[in-house]
N, C-alpha and C. Protein backbone atom coordinates (compact mmCIF):
# COMPACT_ATOMS: atom_id res chain seq x y z
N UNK A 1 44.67 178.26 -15.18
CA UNK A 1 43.39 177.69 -14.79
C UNK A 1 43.32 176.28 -15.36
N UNK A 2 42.82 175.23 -14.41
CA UNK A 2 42.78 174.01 -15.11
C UNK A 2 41.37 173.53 -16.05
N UNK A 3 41.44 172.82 -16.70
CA UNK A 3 40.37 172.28 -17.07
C UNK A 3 39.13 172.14 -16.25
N UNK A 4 39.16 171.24 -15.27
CA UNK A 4 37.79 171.60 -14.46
C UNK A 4 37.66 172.77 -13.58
N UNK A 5 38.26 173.49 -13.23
CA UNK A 5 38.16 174.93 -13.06
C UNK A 5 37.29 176.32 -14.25
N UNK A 6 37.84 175.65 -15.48
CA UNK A 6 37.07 176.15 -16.55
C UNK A 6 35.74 176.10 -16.76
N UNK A 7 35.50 174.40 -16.82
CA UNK A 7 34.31 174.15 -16.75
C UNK A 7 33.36 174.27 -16.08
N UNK A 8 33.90 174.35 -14.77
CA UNK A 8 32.86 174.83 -13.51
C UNK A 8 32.32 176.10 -13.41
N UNK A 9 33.51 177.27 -14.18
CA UNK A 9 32.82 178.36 -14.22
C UNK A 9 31.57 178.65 -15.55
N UNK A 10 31.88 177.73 -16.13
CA UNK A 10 31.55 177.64 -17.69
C UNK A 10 29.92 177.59 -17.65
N UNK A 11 29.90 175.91 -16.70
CA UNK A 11 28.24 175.43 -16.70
C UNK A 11 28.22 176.48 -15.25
N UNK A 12 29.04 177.13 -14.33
CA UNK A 12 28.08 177.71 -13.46
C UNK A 12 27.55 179.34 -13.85
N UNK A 13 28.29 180.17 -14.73
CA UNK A 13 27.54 180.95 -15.38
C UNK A 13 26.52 180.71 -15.79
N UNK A 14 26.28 179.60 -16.76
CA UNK A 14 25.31 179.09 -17.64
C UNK A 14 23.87 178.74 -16.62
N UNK A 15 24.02 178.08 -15.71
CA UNK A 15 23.27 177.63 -14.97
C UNK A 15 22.47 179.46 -14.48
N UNK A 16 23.79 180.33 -13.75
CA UNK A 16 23.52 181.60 -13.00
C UNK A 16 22.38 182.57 -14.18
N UNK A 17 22.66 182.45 -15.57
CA UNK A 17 22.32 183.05 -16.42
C UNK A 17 20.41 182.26 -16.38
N UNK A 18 20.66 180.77 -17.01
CA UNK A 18 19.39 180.08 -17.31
C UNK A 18 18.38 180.64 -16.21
N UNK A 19 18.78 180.73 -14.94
CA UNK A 19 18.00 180.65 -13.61
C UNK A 19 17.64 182.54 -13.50
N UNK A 20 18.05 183.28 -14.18
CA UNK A 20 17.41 184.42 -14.15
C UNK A 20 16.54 184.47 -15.13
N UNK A 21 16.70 183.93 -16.19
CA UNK A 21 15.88 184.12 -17.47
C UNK A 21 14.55 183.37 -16.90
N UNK A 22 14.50 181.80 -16.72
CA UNK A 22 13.76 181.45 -16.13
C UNK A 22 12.87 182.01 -15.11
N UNK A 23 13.68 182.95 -14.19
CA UNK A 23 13.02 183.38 -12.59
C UNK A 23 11.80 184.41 -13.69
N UNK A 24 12.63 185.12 -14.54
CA UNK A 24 11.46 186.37 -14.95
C UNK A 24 10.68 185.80 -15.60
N UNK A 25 10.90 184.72 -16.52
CA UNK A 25 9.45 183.67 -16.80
C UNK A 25 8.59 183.73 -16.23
N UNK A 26 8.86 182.97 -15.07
CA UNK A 26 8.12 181.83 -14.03
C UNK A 26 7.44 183.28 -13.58
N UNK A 27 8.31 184.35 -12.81
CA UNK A 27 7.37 185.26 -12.39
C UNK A 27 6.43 186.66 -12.79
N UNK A 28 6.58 186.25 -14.41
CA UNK A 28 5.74 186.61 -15.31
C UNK A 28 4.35 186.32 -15.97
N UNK A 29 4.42 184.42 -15.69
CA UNK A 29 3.48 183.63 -16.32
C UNK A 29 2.18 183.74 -15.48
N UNK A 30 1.37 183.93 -16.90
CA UNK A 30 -0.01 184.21 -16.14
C UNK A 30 -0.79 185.52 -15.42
N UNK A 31 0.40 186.15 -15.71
CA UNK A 31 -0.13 187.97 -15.61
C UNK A 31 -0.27 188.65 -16.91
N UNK A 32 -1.06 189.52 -16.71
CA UNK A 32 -1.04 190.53 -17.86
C UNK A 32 -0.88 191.51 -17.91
N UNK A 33 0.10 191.89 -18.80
CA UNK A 33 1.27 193.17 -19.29
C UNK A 33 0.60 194.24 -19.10
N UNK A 34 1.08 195.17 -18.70
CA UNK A 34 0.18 196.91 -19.47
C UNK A 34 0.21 197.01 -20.74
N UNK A 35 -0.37 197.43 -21.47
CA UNK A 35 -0.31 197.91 -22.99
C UNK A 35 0.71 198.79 -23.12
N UNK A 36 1.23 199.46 -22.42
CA UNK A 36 2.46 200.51 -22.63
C UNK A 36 3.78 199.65 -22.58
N UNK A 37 3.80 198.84 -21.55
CA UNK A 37 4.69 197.85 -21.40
C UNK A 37 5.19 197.12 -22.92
N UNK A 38 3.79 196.35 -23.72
CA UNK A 38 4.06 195.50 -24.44
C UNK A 38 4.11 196.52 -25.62
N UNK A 39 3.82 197.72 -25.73
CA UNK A 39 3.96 198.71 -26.72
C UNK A 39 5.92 198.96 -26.68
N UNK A 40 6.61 198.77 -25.33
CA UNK A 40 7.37 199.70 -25.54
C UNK A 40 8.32 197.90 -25.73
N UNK A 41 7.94 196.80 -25.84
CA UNK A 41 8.38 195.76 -25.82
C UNK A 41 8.69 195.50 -27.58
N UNK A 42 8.09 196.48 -28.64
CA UNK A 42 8.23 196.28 -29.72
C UNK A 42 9.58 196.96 -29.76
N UNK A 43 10.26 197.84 -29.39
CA UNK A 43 10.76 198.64 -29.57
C UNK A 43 12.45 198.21 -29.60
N UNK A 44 12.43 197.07 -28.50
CA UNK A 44 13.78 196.50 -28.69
C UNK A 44 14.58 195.72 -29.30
N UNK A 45 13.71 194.89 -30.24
CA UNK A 45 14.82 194.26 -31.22
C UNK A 45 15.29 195.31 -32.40
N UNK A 46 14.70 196.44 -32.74
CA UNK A 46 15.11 197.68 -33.64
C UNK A 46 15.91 198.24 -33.06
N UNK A 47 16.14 198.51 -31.05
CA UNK A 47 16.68 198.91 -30.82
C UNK A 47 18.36 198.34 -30.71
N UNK A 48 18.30 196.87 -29.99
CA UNK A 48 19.32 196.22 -29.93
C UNK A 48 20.43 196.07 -31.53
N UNK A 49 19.43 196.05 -32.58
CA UNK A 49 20.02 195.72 -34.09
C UNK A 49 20.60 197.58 -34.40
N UNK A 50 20.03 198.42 -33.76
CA UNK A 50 20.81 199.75 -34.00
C UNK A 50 21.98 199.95 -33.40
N UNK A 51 22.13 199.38 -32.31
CA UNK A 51 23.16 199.06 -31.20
C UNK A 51 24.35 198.69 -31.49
N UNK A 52 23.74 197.73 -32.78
CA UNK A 52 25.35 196.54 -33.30
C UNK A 52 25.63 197.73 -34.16
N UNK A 53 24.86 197.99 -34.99
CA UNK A 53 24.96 198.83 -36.13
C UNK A 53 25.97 200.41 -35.42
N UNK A 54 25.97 200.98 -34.42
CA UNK A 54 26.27 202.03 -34.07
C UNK A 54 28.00 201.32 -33.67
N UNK A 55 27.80 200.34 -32.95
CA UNK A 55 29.64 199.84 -32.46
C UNK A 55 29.61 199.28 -33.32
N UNK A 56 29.35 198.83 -34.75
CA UNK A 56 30.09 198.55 -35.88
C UNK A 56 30.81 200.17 -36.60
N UNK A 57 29.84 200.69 -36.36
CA UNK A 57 30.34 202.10 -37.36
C UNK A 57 31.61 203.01 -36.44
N UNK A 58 31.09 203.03 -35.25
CA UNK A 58 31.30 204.11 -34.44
C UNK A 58 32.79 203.10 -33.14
N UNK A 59 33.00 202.33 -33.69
CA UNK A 59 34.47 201.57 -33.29
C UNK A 59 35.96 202.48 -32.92
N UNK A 60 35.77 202.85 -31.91
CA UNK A 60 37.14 203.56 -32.10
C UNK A 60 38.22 203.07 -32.37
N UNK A 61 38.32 201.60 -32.19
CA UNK A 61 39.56 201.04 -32.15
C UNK A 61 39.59 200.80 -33.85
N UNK A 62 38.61 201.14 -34.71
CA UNK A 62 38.32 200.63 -36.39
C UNK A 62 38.37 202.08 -37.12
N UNK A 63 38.30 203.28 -36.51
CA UNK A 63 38.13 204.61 -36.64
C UNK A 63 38.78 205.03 -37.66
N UNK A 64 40.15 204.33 -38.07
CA UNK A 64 41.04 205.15 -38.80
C UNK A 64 40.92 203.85 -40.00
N UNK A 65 40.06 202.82 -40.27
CA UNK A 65 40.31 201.91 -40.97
C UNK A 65 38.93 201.72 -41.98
N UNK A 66 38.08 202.39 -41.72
CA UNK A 66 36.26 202.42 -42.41
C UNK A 66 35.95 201.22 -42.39
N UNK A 67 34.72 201.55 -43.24
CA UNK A 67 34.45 200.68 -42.82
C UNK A 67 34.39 199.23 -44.55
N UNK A 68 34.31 198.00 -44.48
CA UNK A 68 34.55 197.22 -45.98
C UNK A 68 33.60 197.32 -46.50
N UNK A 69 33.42 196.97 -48.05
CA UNK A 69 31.95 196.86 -48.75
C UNK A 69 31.45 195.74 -48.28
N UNK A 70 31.66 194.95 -48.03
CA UNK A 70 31.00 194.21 -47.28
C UNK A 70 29.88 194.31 -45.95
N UNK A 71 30.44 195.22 -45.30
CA UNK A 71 29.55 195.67 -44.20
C UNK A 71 29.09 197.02 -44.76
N UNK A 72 29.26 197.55 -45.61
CA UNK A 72 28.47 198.75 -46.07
C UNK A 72 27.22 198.33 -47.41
N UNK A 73 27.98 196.67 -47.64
CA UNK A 73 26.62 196.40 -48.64
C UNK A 73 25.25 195.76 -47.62
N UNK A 74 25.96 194.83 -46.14
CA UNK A 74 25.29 194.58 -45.63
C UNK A 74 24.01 195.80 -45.26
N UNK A 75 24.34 196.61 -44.48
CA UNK A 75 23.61 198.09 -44.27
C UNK A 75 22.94 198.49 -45.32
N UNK A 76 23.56 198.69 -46.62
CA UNK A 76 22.51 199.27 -47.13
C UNK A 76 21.33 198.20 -47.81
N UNK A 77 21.46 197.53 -47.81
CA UNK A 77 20.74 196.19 -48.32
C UNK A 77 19.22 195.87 -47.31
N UNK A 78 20.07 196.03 -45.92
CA UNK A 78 19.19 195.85 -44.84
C UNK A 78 18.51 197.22 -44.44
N UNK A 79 18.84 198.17 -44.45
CA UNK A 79 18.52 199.38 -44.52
C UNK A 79 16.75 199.65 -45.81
N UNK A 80 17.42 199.26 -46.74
CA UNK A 80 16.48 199.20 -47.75
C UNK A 80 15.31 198.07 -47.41
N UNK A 81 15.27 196.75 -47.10
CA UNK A 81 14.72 195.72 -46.67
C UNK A 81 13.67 196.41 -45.80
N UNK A 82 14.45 197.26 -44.60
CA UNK A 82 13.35 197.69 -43.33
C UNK A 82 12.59 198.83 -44.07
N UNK A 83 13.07 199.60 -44.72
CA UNK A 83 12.49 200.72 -45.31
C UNK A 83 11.45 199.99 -45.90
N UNK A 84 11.40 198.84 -47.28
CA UNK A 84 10.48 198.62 -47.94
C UNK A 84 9.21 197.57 -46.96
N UNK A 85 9.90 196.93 -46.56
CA UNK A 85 9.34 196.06 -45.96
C UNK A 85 8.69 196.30 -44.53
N UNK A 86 9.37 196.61 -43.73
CA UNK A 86 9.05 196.77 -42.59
C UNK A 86 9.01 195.34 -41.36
N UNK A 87 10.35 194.47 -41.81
CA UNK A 87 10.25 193.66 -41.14
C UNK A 87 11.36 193.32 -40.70
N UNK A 88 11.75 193.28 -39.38
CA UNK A 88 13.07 193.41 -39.01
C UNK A 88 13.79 191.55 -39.57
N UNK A 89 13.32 190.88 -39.35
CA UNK A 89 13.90 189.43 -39.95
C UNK A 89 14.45 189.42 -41.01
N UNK A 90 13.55 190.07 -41.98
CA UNK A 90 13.81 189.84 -43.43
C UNK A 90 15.35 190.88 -43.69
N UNK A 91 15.03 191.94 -42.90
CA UNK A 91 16.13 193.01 -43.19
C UNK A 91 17.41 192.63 -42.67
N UNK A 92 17.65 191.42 -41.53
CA UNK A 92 18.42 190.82 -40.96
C UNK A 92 18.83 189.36 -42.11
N UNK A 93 18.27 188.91 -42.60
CA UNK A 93 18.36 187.81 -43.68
C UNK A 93 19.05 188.42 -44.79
N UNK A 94 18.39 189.45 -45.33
CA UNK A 94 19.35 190.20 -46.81
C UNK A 94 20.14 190.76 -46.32
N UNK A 95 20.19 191.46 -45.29
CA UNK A 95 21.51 192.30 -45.03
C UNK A 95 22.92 191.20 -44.65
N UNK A 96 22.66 190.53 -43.84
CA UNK A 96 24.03 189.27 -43.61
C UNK A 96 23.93 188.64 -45.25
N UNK A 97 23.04 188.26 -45.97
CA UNK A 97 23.27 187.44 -46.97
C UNK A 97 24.00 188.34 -48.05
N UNK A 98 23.69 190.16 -48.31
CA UNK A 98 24.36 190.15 -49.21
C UNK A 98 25.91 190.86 -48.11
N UNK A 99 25.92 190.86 -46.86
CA UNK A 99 27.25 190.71 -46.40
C UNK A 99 28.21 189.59 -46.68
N UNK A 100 27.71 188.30 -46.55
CA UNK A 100 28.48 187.31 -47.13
C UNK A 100 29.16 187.15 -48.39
N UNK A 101 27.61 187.59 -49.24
CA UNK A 101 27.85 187.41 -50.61
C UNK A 101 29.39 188.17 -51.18
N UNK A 102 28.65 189.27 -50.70
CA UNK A 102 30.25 190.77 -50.76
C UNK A 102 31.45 190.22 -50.68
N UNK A 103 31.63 189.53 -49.55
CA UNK A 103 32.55 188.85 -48.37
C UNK A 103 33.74 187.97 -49.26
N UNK A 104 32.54 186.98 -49.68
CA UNK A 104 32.65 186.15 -50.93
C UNK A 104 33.80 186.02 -51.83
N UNK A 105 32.64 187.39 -52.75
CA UNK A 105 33.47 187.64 -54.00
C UNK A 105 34.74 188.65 -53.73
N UNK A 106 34.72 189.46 -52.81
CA UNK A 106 35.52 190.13 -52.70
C UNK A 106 36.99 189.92 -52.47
């Protein structure tokens, strides 16, 4: 594949992608949600962050290799964060930070 062959698919994904995100904008703005809707709208960034968390653990191709302290300090760190806290950001901030940290020294 050449160079502008690359690129064309590159910005025309990008473009294909922007123009859906946008379309559900545009044909969102100025209506109002159901309450069940925006109830069940809380539900997915806990869900998506369980998601990573499940194909981090549950990797078949990593299956026979566990998992490092590093990603097991991340988890429990962040684990604890949501438990005390109840805020998915913060539990996303300590959990990568003491993943790094681990990372680090290790």
């Amino acid at each position: 594949m050449s160079i502008g062959t690359g690129l064309a698919v590159v910005f025309g994904v990008g473009a294909v992608t922007y123009l859906m995100r946008a379309g559900l904008i545009l044909a969102l703005a100025g209506r109002t949600l159901p309450p069940w809707f925006m109830k069940a709208l809380r539900y997915v960034a806990p869900s998506v962050l369980a998601a990573l968390v499940v194909s981090l653990v549950a990797d078949p191709d990593q299956a026979n290799t566990g998992l490092s302290l590093a990603e097991v300090a991340g988890l429990v760190v962040a684990g604890a964060v949501i438990w005390r806290v109840r805020n998915l950001m913060m539990a996303l901030a300590a959990g990568m930070t003491a993943f790094w940290l681990v990372l680090a020294v290790a």
